[in-house]
C-alpha atoms as a PDB file:
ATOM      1  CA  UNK A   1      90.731  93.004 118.591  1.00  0.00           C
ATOM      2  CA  UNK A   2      88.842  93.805 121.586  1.00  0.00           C
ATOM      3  CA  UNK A   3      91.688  95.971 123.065  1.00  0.00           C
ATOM      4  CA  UNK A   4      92.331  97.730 119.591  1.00  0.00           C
ATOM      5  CA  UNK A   5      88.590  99.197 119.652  1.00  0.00           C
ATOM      6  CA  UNK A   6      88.327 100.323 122.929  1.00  0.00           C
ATOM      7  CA  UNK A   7      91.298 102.361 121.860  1.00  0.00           C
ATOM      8  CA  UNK A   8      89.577 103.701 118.722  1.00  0.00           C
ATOM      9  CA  UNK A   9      91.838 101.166 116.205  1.00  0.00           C
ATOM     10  CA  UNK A  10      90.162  99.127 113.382  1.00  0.00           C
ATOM     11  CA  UNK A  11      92.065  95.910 112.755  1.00  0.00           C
ATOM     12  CA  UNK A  12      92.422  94.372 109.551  1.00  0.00           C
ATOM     13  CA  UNK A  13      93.396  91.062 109.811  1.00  0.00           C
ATOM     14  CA  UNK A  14      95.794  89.004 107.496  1.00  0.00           C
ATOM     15  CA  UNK A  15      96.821  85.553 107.087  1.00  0.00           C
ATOM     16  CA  UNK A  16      99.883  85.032 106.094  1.00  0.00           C
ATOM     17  CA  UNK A  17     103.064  82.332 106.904  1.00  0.00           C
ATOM     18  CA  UNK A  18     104.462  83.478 110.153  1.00  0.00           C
ATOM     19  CA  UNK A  19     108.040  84.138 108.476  1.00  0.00           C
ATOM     20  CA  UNK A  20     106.691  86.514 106.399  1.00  0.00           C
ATOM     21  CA  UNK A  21     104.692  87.903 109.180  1.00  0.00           C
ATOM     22  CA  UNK A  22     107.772  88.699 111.317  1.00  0.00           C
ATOM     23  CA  UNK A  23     109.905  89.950 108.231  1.00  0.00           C
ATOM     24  CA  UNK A  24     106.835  92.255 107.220  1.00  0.00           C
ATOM     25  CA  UNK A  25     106.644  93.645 110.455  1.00  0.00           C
ATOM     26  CA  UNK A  26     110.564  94.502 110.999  1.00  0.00           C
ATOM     27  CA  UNK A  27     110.174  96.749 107.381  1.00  0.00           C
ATOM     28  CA  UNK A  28     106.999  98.427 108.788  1.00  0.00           C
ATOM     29  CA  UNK A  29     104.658  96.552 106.341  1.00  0.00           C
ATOM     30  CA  UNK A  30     102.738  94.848 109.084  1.00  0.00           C
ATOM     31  CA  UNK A  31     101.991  96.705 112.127  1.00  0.00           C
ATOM     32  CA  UNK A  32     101.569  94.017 114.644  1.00  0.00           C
ATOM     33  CA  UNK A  33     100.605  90.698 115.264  1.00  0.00           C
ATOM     34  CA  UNK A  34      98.907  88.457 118.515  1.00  0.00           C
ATOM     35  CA  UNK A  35     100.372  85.334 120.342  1.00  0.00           C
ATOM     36  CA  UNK A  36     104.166  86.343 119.965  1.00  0.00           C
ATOM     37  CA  UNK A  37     107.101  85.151 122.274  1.00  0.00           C
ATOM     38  CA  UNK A  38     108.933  88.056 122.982  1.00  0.00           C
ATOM     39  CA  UNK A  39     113.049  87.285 122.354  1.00  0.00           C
ATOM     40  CA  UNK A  40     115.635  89.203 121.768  1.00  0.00           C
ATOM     41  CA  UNK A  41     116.363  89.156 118.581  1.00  0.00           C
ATOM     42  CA  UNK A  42     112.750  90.121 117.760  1.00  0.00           C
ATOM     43  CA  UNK A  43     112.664  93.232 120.328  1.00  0.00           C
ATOM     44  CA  UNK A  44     115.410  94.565 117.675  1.00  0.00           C
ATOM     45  CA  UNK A  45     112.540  95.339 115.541  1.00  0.00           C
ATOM     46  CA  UNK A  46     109.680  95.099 117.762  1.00  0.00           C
ATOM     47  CA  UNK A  47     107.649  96.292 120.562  1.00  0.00           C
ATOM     48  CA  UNK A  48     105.611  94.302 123.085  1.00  0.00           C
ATOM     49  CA  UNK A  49     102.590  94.301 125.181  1.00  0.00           C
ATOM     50  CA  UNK A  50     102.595  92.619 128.563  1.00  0.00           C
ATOM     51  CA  UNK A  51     101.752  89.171 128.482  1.00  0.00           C
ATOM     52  CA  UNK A  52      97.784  88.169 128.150  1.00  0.00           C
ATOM     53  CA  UNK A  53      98.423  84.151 127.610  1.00  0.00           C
ATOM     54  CA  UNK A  54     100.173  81.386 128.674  1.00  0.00           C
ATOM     55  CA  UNK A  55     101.328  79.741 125.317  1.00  0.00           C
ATOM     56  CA  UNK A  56     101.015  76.129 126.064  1.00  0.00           C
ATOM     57  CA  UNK A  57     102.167  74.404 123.529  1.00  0.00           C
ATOM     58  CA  UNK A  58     102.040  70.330 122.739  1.00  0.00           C
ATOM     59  CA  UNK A  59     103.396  67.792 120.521  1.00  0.00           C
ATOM     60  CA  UNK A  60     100.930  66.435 118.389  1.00  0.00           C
ATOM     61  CA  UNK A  61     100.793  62.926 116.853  1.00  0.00           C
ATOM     62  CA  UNK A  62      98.175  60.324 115.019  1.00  0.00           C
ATOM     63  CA  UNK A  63      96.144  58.455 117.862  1.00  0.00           C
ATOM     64  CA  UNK A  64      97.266  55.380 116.900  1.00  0.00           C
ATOM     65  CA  UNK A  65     101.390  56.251 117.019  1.00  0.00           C
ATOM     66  CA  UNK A  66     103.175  55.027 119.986  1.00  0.00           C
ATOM     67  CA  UNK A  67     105.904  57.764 120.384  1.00  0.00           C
ATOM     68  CA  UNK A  68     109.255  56.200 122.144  1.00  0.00           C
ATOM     69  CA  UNK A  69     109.159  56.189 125.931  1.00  0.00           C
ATOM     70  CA  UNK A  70     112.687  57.233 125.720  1.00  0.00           C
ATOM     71  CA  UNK A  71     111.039  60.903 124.257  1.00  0.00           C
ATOM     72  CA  UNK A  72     110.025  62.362 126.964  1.00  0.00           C
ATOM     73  CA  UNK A  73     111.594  66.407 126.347  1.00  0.00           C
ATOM     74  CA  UNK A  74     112.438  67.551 123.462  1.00  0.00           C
ATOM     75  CA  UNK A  75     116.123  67.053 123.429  1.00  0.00           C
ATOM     76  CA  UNK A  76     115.266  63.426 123.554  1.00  0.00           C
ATOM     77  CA  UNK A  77     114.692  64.040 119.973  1.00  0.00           C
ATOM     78  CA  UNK A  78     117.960  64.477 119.175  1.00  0.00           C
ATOM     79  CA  UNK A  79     118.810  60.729 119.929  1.00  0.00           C
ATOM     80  CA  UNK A  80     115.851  59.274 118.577  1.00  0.00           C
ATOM     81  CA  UNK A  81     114.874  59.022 114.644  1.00  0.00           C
ATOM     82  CA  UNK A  82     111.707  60.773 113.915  1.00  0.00           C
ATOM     83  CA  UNK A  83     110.513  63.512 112.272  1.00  0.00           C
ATOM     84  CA  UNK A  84     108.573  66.780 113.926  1.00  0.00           C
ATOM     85  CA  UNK A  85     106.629  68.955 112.142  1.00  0.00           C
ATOM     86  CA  UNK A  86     107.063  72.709 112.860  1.00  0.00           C
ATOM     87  CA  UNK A  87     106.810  76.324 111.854  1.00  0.00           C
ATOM     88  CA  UNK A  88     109.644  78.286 110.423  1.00  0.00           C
ATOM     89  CA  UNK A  89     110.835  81.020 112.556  1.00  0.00           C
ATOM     90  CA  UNK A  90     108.667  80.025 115.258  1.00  0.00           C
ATOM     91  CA  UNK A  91     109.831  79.280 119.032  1.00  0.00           C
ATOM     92  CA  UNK A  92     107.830  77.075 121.155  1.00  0.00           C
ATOM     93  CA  UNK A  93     109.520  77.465 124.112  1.00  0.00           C
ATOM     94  CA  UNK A  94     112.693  78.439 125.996  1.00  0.00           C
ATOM     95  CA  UNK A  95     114.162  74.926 125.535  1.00  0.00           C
ATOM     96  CA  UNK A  96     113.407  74.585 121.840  1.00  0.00           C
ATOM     97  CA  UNK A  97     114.978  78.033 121.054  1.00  0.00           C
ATOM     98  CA  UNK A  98     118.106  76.592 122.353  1.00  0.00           C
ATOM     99  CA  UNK A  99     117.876  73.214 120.687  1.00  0.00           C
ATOM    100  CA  UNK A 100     117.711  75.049 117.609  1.00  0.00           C
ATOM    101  CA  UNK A 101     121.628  75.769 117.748  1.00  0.00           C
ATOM    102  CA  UNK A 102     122.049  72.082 117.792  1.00  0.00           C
ATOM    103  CA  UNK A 103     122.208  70.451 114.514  1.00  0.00           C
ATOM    104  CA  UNK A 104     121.235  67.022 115.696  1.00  0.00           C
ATOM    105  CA  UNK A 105     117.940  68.025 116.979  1.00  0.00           C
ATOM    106  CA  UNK A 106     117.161  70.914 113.960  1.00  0.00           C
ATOM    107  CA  UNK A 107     117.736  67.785 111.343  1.00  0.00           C
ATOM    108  CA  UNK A 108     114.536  66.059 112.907  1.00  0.00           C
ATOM    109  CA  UNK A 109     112.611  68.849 112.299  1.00  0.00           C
ATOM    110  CA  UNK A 110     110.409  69.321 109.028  1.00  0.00           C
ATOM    111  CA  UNK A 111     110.077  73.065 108.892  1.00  0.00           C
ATOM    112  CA  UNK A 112     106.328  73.993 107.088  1.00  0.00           C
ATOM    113  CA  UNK A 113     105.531  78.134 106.233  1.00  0.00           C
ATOM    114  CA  UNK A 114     101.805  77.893 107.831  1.00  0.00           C
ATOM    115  CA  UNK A 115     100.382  76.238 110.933  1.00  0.00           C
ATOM    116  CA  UNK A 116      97.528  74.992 108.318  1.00  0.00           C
ATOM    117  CA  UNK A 117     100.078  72.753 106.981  1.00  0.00           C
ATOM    118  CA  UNK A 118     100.667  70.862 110.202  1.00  0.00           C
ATOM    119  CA  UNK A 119      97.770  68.710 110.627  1.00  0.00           C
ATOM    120  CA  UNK A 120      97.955  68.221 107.431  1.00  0.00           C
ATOM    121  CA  UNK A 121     101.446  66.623 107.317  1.00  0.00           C
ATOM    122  CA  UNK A 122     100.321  64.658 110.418  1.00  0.00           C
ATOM    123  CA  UNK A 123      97.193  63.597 108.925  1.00  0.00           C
ATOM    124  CA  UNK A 124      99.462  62.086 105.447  1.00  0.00           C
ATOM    125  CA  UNK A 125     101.751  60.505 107.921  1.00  0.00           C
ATOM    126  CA  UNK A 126     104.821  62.277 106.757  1.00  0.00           C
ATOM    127  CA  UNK A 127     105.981  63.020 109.855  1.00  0.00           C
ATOM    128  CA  UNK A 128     105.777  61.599 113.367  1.00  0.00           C
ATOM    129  CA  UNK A 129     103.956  64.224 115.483  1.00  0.00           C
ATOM    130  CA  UNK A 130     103.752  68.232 115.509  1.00  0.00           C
ATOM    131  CA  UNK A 131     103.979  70.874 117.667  1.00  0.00           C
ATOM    132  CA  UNK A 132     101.675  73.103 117.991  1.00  0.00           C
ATOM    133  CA  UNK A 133     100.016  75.824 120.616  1.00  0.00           C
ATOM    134  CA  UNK A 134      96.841  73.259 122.684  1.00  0.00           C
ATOM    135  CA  UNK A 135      94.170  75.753 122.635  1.00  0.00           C
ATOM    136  CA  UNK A 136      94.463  76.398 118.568  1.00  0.00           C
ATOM    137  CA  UNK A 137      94.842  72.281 117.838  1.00  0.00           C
ATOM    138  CA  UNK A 138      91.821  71.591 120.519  1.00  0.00           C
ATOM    139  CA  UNK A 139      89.852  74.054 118.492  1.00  0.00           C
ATOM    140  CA  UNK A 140      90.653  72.885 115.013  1.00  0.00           C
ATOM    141  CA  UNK A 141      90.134  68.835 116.411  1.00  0.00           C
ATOM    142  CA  UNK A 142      86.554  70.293 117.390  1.00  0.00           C
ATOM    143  CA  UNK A 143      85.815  71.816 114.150  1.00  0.00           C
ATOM    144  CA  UNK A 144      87.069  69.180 111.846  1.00  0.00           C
ATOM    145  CA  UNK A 145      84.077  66.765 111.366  1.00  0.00           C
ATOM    146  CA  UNK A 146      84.629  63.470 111.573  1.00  0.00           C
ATOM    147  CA  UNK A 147      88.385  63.536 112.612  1.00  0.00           C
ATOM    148  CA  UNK A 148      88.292  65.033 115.869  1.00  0.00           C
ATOM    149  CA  UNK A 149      89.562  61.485 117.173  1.00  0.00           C
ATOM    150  CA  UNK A 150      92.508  61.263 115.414  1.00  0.00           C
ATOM    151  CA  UNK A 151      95.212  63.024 116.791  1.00  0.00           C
ATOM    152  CA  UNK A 152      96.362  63.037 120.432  1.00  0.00           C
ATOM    153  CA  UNK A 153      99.083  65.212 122.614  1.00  0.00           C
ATOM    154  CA  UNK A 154     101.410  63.290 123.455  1.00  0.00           C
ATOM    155  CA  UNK A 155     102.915  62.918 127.015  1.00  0.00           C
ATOM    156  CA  UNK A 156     106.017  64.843 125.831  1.00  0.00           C
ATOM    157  CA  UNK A 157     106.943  68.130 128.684  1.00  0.00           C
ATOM    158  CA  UNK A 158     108.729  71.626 127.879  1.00  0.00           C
ATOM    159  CA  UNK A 159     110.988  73.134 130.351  1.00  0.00           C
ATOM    160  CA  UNK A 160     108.181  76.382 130.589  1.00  0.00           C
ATOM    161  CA  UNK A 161     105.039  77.831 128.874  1.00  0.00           C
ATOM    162  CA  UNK A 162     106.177  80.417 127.116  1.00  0.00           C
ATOM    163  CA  UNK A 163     104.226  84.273 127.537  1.00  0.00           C
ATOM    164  CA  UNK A 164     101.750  85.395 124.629  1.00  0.00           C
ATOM    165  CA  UNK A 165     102.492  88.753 123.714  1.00  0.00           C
ATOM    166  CA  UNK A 166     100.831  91.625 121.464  1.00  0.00           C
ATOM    167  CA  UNK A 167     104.040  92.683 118.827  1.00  0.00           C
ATOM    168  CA  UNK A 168     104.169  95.700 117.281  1.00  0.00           C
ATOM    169  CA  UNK A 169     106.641  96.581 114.984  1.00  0.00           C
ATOM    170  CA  UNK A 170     109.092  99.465 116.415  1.00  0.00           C
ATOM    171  CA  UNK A 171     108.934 101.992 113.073  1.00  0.00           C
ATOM    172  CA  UNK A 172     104.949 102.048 112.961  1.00  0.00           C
ATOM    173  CA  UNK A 173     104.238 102.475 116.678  1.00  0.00           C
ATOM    174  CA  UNK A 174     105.979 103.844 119.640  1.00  0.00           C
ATOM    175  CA  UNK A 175     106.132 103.251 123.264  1.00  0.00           C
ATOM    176  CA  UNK A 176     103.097 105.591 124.464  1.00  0.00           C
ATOM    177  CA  UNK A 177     100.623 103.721 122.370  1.00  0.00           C
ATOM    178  CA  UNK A 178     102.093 100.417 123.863  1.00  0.00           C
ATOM    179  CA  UNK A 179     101.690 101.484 126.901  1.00  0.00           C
ATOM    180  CA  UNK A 180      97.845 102.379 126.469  1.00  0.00           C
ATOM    181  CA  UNK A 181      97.256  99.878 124.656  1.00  0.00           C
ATOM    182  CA  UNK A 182      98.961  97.576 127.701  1.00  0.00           C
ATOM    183  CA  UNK A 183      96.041  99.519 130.092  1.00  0.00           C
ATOM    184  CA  UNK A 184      93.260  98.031 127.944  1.00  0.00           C
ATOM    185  CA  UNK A 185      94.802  94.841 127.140  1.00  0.00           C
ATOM    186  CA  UNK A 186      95.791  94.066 131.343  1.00  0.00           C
ATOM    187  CA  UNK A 187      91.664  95.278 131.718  1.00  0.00           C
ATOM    188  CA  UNK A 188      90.136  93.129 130.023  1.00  0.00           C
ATOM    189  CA  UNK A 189      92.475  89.775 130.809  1.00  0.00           C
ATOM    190  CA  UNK A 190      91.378  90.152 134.021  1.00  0.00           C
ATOM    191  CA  UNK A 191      87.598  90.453 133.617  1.00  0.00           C
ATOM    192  CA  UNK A 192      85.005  87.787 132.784  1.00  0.00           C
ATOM    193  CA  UNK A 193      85.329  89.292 128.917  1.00  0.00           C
ATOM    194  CA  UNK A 194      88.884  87.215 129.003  1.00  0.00           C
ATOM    195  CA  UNK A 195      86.547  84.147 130.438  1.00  0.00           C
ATOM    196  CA  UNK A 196      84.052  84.021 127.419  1.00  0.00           C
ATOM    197  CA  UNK A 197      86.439  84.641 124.767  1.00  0.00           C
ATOM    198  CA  UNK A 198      89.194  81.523 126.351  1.00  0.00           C
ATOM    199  CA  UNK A 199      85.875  79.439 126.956  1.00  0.00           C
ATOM    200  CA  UNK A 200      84.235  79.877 123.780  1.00  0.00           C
ATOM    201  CA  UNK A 201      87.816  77.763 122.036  1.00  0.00           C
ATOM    202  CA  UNK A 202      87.387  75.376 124.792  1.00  0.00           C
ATOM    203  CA  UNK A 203      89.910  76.486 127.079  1.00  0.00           C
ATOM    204  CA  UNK A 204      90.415  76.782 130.815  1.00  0.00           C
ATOM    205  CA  UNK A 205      90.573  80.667 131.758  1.00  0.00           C
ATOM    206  CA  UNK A 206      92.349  79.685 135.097  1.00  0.00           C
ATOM    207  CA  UNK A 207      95.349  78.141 132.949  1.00  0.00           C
ATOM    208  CA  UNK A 208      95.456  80.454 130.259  1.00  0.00           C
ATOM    209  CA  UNK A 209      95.502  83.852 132.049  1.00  0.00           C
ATOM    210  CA  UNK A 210      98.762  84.724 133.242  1.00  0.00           C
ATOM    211  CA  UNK A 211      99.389  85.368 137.128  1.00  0.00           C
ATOM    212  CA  UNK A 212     101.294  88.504 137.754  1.00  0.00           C
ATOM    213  CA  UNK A 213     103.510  88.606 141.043  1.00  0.00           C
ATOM    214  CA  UNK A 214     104.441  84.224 139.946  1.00  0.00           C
ATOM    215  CA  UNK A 215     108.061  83.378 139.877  1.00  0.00           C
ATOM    216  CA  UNK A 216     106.264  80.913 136.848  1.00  0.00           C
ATOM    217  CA  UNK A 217     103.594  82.980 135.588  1.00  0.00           C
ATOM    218  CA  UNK A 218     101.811  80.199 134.024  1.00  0.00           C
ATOM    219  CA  UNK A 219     102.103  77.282 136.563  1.00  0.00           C
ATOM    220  CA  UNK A 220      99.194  75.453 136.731  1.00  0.00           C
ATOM    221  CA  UNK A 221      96.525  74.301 135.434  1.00  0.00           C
ATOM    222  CA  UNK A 222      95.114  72.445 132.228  1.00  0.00           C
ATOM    223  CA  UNK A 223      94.738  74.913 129.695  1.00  0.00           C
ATOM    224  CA  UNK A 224      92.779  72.545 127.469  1.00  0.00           C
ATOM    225  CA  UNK A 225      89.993  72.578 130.156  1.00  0.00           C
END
């Protein structure tokens, strides 16, 4: 939002299942949307900005589950029997996007339309754990009174932290606004503004801001502080 104004844009935010977020923005309903892996199927439809996070994301589960030893990466999961709560259309990581071609790991999953819904499966116990990005599920566990204690991340790796990207949707905007809007965007992730805003959602700025010139942009660090 930041980045939009210096550049003169008001924002108008909308919630809405990320499905139907990506859909809205390849017919030109939606102009673009924050934290977005960039793949190739999306860059059919849409633009992107140069990264300004590294996504960590986690699997969640209820603080008193004791997830198998034998899961320690996701494609564990496809020899073990539990269930994993997820986004539709969503990718997590390089390594999930791939284990989505594999039918034995896609039948564990249990696919929700919001991130909303997660915690709340987890919370009913209808699935085993979740997955979903640290610094968002550190924020809600610190704004949900009285339950900040009861789920955990469990000691489950990915195979990389995936880039957060700005999308915009290729009909609505073109590739000189990208590019000034990349100017503003690459400013202020490298000032103390970036700092305050990570900081104030209990994240570390060192993990979250991606290095430029890294092999592994996003090596390093705890980004939950």
């Amino acid at each position: 939002e930041a980045t939009l104004a210096q550049l003169g844009c008001a924002a108008e935010w909308r919630e809405m299942p990320w499905a139907r977020l990506l859909h809205e923005i390849e017919i030109g309903a939606v102009q673009a949307a924050p934290y977005a892996v960039r793949t190739t199927d999306r860059e059919q439809f849409a633009r992107f900005s140069s990264p300004y996070l590294c996504n960590s994301f986690g699997v969640w589960t209820n603080a008193d589950s004791r997830l198998p030893r034998a899961f320690q990466r996701l494609r564990d999961l496809r020899e073990i029997d539990l269930s994993i709560g997820v986004v539709r259309e969503a990718v997590y990581s390089p390594d999930y996007a791939r284990l989505l071609k594999d039918p034995t790991f896609t039948d564990r999953l249990h696919r929700v339309t919001a991130t909303e819904k997660l915690t709340e499966l987890l919370r009913a116990r209808r699935v085993d754990g979740i997955i979903r990005r640290d610094l968002a599920m550190q924020f809600h566990l610190r704004s949900d009174s009285g339950h900040g204690d009861d789920f955990v991340r469990a000691d489950i790796g990915f195979d990389a932290v995936p880039l957060g990207h700005f999308m915009f949707g290729r009909e609505q905007t073109d590739a000189a606004f990208v590019k000034r809007f990349d100017e503003a965007l690459t400013a202020i992730v490298a000032s103390a503004r970036f700092d305050r805003i990570v900081e104030t959602y209990g994240g570390d700025p060192s993990a979250l801001r991606p290095h430029s010139g890294r092999q592994n942009p996003c090596a390093g660090g705890n980004p939950l502080g």
